[in-house]
N, C-alpha and C. Protein backbone atom coordinates (compact mmCIF):
# COMPACT_ATOMS: atom_id res chain seq x y z
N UNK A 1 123.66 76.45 82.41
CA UNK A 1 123.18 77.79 82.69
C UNK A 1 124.28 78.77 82.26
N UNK A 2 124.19 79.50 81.41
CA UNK A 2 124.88 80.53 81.15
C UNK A 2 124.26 82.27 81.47
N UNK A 3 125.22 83.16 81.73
CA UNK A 3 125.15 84.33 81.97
C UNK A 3 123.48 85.22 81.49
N UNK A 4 123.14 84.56 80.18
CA UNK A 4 121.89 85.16 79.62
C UNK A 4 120.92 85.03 81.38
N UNK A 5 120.99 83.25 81.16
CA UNK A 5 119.71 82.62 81.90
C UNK A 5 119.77 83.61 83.44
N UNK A 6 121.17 83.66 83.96
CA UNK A 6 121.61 84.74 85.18
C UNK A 6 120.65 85.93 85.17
N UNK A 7 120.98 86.20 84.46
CA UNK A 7 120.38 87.79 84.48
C UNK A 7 118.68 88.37 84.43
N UNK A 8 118.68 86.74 83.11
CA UNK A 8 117.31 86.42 83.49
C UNK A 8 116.60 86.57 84.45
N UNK A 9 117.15 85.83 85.70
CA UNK A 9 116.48 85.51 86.95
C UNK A 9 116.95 86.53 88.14
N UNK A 10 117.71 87.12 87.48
CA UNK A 10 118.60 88.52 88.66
C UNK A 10 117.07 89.37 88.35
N UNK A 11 116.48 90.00 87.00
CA UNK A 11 115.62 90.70 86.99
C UNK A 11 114.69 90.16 87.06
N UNK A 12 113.90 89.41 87.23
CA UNK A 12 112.75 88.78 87.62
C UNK A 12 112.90 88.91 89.23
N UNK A 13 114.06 88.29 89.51
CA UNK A 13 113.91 88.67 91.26
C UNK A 13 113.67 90.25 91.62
N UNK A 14 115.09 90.92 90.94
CA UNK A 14 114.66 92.31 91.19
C UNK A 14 113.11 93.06 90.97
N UNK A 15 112.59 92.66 89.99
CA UNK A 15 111.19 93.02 89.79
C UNK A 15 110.07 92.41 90.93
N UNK A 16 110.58 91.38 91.51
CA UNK A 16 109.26 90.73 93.03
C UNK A 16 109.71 91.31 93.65
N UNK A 17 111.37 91.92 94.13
CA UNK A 17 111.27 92.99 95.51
C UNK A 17 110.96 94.07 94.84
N UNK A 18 110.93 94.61 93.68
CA UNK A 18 110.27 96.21 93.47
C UNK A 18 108.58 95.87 94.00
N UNK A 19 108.11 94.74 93.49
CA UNK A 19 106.74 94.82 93.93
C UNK A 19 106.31 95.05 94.98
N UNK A 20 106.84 93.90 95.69
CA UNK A 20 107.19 94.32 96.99
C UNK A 20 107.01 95.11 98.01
N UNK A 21 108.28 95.73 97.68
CA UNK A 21 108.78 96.82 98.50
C UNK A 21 107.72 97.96 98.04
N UNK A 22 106.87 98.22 97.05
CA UNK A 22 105.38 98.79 96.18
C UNK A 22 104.37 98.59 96.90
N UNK A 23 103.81 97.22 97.60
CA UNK A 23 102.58 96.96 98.35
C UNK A 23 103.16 96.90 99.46
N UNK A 24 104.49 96.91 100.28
CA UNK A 24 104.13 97.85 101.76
C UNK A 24 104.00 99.11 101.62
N UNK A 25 104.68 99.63 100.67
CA UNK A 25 104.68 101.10 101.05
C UNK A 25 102.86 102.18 100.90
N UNK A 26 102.48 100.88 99.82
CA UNK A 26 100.60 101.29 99.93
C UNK A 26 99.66 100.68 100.69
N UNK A 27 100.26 99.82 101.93
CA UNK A 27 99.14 99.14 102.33
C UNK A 27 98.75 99.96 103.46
N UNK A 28 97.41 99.56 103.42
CA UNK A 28 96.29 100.38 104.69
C UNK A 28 96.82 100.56 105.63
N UNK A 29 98.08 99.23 106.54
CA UNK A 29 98.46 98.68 107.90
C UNK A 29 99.70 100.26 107.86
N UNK A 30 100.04 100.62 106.99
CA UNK A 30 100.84 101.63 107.05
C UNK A 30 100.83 103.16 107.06
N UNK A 31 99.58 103.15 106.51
CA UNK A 31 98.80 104.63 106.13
C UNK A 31 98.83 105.62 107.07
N UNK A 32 98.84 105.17 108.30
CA UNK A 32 98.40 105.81 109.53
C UNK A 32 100.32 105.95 109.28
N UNK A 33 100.72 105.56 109.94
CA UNK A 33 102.46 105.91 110.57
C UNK A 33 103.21 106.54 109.16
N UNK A 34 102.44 106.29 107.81
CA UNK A 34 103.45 107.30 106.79
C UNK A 34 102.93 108.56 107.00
N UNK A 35 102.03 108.86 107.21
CA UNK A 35 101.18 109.97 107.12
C UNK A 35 101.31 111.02 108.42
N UNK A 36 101.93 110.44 109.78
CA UNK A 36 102.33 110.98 110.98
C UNK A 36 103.85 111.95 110.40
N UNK A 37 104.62 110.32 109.84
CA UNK A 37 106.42 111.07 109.54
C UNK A 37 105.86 112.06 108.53
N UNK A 38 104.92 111.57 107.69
CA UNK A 38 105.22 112.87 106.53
C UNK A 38 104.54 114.15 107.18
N UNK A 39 103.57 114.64 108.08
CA UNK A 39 102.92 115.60 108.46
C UNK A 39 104.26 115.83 109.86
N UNK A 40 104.72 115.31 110.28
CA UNK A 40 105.72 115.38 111.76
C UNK A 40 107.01 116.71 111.37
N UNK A 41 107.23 116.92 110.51
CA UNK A 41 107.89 118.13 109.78
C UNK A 41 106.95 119.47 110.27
N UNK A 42 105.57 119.40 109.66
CA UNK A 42 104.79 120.41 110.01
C UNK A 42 104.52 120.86 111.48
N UNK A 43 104.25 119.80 112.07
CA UNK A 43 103.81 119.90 113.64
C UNK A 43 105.06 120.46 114.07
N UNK A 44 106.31 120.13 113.72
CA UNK A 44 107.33 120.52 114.48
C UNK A 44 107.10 122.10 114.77
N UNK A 45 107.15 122.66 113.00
CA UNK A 45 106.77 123.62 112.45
C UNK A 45 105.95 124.76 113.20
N UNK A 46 105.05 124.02 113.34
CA UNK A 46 103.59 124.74 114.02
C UNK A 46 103.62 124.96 115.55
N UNK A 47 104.27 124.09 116.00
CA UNK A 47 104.44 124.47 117.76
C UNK A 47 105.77 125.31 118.07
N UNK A 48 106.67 125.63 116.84
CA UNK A 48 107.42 126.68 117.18
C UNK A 48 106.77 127.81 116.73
N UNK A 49 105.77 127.73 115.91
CA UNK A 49 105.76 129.21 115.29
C UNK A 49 104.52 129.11 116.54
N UNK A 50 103.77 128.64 117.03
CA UNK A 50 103.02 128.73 118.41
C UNK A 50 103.71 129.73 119.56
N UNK A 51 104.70 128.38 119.68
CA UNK A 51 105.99 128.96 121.10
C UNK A 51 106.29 130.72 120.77
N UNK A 52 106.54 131.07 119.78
CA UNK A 52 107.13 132.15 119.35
C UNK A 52 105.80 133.48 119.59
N UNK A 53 104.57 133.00 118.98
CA UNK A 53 103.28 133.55 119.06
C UNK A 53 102.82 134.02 120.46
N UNK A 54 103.12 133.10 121.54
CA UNK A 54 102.98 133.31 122.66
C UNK A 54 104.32 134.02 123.56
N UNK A 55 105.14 133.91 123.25
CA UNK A 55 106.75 135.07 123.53
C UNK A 55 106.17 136.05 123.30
N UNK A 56 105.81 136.57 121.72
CA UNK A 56 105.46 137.61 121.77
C UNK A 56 103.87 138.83 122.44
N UNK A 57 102.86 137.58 122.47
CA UNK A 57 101.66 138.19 123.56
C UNK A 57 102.38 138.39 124.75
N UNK A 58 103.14 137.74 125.46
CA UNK A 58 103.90 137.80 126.71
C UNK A 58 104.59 139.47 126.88
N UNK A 59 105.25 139.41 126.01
CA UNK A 59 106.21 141.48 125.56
C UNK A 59 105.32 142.01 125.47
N UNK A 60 104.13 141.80 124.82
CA UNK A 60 103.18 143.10 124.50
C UNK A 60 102.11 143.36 125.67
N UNK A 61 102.31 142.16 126.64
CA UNK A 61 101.68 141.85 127.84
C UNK A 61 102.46 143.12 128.78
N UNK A 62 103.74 142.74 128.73
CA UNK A 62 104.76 143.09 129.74
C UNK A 62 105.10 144.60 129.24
N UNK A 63 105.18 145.29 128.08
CA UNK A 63 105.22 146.65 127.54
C UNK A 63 104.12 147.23 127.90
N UNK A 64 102.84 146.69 127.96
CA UNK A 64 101.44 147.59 128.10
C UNK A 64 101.67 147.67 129.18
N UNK A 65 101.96 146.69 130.30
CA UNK A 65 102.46 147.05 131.94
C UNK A 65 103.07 147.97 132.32
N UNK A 66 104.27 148.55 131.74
CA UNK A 66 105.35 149.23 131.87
C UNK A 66 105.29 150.66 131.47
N UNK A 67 103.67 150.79 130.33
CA UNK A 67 103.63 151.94 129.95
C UNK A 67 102.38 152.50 130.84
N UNK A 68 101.71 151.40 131.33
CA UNK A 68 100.85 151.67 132.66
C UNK A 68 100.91 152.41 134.01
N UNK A 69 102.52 152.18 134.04
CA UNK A 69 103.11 152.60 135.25
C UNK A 69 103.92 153.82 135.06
């Protein structure tokens, strides 16, 4: 066996874990939990700009009070 035949079989291996590591990342059993992390950015997103939405009905709550009186 010399260095050729090596390398040979270094990329052939490397090419079954690219496959691999290719059909988990598309299989069905996964779809659901990639699709949470990749949308989980947004939600973060969305319940601060919520939190913030409701701070501010709260002031405009508490100013209309104040100009009431």
């Amino acid at each position: 066996m010399d260095l050729s035949d090596f390398r040979s079989y270094y990329t052939v291996l490397l090419l079954l874990i690219f496959v691999g590591i290719w059909a988990w990342a598309w299989s069905r059993k996964n779809k659901s939990r990639f699709n949470s992390a990749a949308n989980s950015l947004f939600d973060d997103k969305e319940e601060q700009m919520h939190a913030a939405s409701l701070k501010d009905d709260a002031n405009e709550l508490n100013q209309g009070a104040e100009n009431k009186s």
